[in-house]
N, C-alpha and C. Protein backbone atom coordinates (compact mmCIF):
# COMPACT_ATOMS: atom_id res chain seq x y z
N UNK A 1 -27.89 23.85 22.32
CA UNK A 1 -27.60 22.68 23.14
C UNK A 1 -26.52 23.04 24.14
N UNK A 2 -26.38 22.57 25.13
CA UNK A 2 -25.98 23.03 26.20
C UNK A 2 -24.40 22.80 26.22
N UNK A 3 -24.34 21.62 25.16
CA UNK A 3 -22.74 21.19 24.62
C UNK A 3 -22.14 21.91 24.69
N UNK A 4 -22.29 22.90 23.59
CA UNK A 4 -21.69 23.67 22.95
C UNK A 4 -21.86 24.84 23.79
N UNK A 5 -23.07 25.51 24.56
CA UNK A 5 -23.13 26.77 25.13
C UNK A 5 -21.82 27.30 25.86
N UNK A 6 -21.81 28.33 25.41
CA UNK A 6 -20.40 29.10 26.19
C UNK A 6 -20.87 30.18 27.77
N UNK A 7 -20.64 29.68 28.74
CA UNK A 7 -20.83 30.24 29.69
C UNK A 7 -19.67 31.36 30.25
N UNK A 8 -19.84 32.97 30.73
CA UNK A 8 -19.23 33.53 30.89
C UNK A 8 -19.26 33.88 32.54
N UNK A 9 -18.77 33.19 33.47
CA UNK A 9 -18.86 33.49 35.06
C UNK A 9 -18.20 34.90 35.25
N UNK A 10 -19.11 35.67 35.96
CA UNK A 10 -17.89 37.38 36.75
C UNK A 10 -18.18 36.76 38.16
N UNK A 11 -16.90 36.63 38.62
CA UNK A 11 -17.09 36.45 40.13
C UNK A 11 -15.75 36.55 41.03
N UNK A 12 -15.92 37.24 41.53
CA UNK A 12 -14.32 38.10 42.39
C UNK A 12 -13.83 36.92 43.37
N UNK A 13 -14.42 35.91 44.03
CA UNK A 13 -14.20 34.87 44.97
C UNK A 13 -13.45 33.54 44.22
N UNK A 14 -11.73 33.59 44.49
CA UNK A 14 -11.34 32.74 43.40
C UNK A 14 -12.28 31.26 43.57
N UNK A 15 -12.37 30.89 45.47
CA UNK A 15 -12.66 30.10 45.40
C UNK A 15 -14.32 29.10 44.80
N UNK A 16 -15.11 30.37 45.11
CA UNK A 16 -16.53 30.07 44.14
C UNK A 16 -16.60 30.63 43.02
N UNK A 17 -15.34 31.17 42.05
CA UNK A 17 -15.41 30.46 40.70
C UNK A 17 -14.79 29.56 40.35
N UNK A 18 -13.87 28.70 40.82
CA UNK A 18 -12.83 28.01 40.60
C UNK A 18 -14.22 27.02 40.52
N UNK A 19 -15.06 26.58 41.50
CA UNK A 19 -16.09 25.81 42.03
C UNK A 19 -17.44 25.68 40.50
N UNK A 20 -17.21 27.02 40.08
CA UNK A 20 -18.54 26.93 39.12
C UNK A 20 -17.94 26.57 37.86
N UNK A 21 -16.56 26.83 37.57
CA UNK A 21 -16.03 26.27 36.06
C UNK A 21 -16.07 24.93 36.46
N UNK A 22 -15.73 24.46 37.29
CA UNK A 22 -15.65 22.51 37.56
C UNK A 22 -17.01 22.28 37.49
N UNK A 23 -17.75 22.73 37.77
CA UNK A 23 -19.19 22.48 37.99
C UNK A 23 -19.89 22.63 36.32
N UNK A 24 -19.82 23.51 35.91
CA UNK A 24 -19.68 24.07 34.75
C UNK A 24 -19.46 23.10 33.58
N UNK A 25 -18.01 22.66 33.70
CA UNK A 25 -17.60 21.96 32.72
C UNK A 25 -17.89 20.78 32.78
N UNK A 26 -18.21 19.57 33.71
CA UNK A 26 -18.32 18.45 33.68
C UNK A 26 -19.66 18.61 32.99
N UNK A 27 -21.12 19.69 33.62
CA UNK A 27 -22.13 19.79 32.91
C UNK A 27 -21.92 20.04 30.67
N UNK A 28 -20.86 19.74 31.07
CA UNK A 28 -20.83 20.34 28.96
C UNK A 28 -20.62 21.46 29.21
N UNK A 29 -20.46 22.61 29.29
CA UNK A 29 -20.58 23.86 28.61
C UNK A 29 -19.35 24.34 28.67
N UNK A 30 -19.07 25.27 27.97
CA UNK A 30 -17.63 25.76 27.67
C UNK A 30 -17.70 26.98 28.89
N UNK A 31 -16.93 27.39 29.50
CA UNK A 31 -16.50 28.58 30.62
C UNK A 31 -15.26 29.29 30.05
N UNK A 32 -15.45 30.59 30.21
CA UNK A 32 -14.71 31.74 30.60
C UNK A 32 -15.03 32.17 32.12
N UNK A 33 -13.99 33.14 32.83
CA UNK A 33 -14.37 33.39 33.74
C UNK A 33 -13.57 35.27 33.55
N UNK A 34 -14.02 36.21 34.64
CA UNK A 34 -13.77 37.17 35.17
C UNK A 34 -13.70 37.34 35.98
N UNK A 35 -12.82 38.58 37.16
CA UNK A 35 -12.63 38.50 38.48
C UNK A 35 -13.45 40.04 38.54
N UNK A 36 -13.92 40.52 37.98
CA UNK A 36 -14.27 41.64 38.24
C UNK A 36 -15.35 42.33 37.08
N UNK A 37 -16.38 43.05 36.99
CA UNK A 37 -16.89 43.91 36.44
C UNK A 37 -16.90 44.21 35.29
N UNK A 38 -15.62 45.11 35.22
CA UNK A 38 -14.68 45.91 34.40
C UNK A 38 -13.99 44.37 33.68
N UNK A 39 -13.71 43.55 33.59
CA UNK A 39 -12.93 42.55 33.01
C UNK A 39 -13.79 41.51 32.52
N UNK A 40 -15.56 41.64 33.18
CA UNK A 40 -16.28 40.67 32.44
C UNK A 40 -17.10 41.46 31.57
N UNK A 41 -17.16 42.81 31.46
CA UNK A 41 -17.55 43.60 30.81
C UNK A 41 -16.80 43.31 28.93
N UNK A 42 -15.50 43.09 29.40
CA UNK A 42 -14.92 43.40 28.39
C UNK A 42 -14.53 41.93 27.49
N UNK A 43 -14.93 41.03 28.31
CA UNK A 43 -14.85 39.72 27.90
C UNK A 43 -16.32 39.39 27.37
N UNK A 44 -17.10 39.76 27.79
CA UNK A 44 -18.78 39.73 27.43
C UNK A 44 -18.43 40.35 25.73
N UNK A 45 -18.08 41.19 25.71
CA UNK A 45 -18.24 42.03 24.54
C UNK A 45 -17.81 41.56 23.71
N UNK A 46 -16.02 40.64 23.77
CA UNK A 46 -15.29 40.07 22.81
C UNK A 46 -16.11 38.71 22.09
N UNK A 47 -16.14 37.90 23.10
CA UNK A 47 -16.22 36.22 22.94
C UNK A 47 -18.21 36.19 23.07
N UNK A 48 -18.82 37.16 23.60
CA UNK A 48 -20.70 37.10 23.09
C UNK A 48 -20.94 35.68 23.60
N UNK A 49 -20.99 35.53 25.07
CA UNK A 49 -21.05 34.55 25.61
C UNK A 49 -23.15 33.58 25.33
N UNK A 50 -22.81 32.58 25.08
CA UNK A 50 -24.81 32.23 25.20
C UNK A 50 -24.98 32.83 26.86
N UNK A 51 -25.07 33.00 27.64
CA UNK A 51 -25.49 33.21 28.99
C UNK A 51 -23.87 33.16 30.03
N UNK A 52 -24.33 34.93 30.61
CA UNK A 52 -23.45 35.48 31.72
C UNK A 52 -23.74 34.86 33.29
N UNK A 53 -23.01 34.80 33.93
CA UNK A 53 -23.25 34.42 35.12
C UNK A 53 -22.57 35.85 36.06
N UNK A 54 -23.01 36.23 36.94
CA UNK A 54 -22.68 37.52 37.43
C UNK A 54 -22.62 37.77 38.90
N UNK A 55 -21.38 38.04 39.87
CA UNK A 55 -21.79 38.25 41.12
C UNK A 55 -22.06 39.63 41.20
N UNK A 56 -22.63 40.06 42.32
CA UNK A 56 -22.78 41.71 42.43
C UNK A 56 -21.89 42.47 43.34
N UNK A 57 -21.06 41.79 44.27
CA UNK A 57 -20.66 42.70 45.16
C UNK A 57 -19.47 42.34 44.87
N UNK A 58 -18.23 43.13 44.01
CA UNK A 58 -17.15 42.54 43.28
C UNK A 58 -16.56 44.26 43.24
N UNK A 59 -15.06 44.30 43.31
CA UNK A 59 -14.22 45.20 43.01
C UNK A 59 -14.21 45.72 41.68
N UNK A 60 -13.77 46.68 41.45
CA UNK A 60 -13.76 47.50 39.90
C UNK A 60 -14.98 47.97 39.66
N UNK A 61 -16.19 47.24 38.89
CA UNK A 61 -17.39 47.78 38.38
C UNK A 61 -18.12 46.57 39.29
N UNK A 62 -18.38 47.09 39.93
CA UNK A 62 -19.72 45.83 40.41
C UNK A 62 -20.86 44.78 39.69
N UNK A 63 -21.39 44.19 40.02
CA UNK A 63 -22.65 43.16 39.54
C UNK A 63 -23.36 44.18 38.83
N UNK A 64 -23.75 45.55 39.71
CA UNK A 64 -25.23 46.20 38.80
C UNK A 64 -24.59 46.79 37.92
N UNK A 65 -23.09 47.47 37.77
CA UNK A 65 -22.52 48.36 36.63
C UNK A 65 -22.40 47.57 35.71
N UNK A 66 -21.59 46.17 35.71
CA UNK A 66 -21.65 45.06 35.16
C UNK A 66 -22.91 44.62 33.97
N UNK A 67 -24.01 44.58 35.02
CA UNK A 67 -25.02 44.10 34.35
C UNK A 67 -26.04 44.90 33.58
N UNK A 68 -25.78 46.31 33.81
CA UNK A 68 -26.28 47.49 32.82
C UNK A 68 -25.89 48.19 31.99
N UNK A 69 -24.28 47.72 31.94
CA UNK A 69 -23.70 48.35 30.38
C UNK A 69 -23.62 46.94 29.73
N UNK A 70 -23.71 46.05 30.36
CA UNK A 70 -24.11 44.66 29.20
C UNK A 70 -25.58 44.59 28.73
N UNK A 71 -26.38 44.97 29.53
CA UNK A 71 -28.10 45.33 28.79
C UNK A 71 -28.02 46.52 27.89
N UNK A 72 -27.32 47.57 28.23
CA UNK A 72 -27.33 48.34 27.19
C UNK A 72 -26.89 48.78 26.04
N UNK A 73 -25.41 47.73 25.80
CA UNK A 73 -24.96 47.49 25.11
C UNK A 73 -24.99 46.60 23.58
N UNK A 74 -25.68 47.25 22.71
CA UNK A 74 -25.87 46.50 21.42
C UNK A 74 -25.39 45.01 21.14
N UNK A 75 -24.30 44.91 21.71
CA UNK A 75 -23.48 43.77 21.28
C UNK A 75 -23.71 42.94 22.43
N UNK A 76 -24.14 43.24 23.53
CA UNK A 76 -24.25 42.07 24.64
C UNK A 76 -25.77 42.34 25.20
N UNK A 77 -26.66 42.71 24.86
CA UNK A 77 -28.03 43.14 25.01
C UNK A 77 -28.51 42.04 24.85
N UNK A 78 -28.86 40.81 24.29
CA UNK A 78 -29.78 39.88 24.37
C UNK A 78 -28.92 38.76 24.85
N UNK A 79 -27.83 38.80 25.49
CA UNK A 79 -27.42 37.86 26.29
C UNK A 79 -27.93 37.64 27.53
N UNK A 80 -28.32 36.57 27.77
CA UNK A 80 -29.27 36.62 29.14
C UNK A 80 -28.32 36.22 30.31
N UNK A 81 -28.65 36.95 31.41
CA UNK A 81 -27.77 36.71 32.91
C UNK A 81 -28.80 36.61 33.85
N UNK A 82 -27.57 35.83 34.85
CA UNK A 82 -28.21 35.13 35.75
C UNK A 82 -27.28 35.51 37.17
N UNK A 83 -27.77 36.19 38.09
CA UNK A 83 -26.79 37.16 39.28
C UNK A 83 -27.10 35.88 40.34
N UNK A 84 -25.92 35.74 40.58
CA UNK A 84 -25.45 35.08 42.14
C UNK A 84 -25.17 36.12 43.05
N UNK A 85 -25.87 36.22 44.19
CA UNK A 85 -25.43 37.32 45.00
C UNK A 85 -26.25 37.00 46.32
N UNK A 86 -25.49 37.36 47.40
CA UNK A 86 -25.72 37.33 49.21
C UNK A 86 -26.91 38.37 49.30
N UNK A 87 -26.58 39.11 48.13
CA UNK A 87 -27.82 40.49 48.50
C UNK A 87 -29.35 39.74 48.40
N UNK A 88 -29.87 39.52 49.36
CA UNK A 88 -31.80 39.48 49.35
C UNK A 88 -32.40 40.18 50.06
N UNK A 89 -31.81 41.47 50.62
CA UNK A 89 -33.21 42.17 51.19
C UNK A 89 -34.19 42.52 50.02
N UNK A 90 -35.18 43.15 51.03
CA UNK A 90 -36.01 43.48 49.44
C UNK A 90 -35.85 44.80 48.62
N UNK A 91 -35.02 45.95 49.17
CA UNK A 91 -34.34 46.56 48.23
C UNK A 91 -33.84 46.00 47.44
N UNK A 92 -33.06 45.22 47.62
CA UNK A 92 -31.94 44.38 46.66
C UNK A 92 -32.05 43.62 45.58
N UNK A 93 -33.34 43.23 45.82
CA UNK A 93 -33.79 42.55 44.82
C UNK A 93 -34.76 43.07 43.92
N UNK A 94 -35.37 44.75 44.52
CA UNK A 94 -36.05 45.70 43.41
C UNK A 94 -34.89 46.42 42.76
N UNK A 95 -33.92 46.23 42.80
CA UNK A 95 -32.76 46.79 42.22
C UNK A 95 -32.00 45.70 41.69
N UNK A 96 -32.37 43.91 41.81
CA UNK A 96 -31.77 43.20 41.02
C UNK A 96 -32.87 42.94 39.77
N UNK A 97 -34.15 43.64 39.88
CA UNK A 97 -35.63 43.09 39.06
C UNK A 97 -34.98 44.38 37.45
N UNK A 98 -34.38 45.31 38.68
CA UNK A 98 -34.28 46.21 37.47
C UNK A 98 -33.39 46.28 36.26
N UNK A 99 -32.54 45.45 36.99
CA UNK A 99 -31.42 45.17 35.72
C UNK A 99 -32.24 44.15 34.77
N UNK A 100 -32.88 43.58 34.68
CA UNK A 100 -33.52 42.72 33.67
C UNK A 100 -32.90 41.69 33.21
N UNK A 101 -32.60 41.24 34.68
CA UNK A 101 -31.98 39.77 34.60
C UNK A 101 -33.04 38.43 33.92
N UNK A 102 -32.49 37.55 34.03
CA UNK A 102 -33.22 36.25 33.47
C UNK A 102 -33.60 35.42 35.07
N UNK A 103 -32.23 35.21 35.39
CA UNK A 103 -32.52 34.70 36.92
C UNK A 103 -31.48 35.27 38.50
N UNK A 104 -32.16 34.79 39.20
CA UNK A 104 -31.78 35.29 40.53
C UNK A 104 -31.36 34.32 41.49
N UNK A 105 -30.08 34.12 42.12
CA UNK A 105 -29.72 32.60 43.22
C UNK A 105 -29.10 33.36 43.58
N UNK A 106 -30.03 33.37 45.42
CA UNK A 106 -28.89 33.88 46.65
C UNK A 106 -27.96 33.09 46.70
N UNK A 107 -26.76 33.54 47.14
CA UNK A 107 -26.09 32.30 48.17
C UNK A 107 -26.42 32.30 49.03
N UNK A 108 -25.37 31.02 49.86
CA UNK A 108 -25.73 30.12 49.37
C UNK A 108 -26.50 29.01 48.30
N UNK A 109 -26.31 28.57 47.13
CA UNK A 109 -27.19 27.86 46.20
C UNK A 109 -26.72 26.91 45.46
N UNK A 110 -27.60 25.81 45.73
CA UNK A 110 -27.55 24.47 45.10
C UNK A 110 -26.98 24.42 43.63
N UNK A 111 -25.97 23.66 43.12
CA UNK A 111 -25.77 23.57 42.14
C UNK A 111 -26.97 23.27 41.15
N UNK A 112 -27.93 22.16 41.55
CA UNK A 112 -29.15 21.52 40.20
C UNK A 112 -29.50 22.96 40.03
N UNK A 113 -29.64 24.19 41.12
CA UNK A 113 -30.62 25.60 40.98
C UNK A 113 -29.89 26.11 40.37
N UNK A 114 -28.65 26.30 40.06
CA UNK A 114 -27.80 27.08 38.45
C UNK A 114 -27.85 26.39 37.21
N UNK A 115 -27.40 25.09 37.31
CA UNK A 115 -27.99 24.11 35.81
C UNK A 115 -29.37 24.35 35.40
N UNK A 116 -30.42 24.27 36.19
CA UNK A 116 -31.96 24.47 35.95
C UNK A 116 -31.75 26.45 35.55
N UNK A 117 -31.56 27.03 36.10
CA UNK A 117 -32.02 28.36 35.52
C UNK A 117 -30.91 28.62 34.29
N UNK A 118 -29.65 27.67 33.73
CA UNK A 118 -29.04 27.70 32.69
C UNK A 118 -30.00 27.26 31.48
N UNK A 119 -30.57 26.06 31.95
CA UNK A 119 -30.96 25.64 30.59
C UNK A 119 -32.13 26.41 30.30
N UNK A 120 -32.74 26.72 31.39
CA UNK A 120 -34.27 28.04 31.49
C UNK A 120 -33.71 28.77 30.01
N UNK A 121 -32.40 29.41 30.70
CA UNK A 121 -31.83 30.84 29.70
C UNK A 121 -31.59 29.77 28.59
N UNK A 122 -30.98 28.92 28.05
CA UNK A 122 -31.10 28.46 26.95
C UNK A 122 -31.71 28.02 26.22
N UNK A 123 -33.13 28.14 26.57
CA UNK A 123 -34.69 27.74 26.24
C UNK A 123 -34.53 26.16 26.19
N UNK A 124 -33.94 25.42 27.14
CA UNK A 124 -33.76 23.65 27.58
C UNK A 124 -34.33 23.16 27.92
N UNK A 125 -35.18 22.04 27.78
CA UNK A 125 -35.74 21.25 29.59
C UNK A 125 -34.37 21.04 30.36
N UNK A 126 -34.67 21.17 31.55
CA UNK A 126 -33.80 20.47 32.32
C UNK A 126 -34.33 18.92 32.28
N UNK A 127 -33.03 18.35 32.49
CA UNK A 127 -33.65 16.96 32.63
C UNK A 127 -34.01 16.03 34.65
C-alpha cells in the first residue's frame, strides 16, 4: 500500500527534489532523498527502499552508474526504478531500456505521470 511505501529520490537539483518529497509526501509515501549517485547508492543499500526514483545526469556516479550497481546488486536488485531525466534522444533511451528500469519520465513531467508509474511499480491501480 502506498501508505506505507518508502520512496528513495537521487536527484542533484535541490530544487526538483525539494518539489518531489512535497509531492511525495502529501501522496502517503515515506521519502528519503540523495544528491548524488554515490550517496543514493549507498542509501538504496541501507534502508531497501519499495521503489527508487533516479535522475541521470548528476555529479559523483551518475543515473546509469547509479542504476547498474543497484540492478546488480543482491540487496537492491528487485527494487524497481523509475529515471527522471532531460535525456530522450534515441540513444538515450536504448541506453535507458538497458538498465532495466520499470519506468521512464522526460522532463519536464506531470506529477499524476510519477504517482501513476509509482503505483505501476507497486503493483497499485492508480486511482
Amino acid at each position: 500500500m502506498s501508505e506505507s511505501a518508502r520512496i528513495l529520490v537521487i536527484e542533484d537539483e535541490p530544487s526538483l527534489r525539494d518539489h518531489l518529497v512535497r509531492m511525495l509526501e502529501f501522496e502517503g509515501f515515506q521519502v528519503d532523498t540523495a544528491a548524488d549517485g554515490r550517496e543514493g547508492i549507498g542509501k538504496a543499500r541501507e534502508l531497501v527502499p519499495d521503489v527508487v526514483i533516479c535522475d541521470l545526469l548528476m555529479p559523483a556516479i551518475n543515473g546509469f552508474g547509479a542504476c547498474r550497481v543497484l540492478r546488480d546488486d543482491p540487496i537492491t536488485s528487485k527494487i524497481p526504478t523509475i529515471v527522471v531525466s532531460a535525456l530522450s534522444s534515441p540513444s538515450d533511451r536504448e541506453k535507458i531500456d538497458e538498465l532495466g528500469v520499470q519506468a521512464y519520465l522526460s522532463k519536464p513531467f506531470r506529477n499524476q505521470e510519477l504517482i501513476d508509474a509509482l503505483h505501476r511499480c507497486l503493483g497499485e491501480a492508480s486511482d
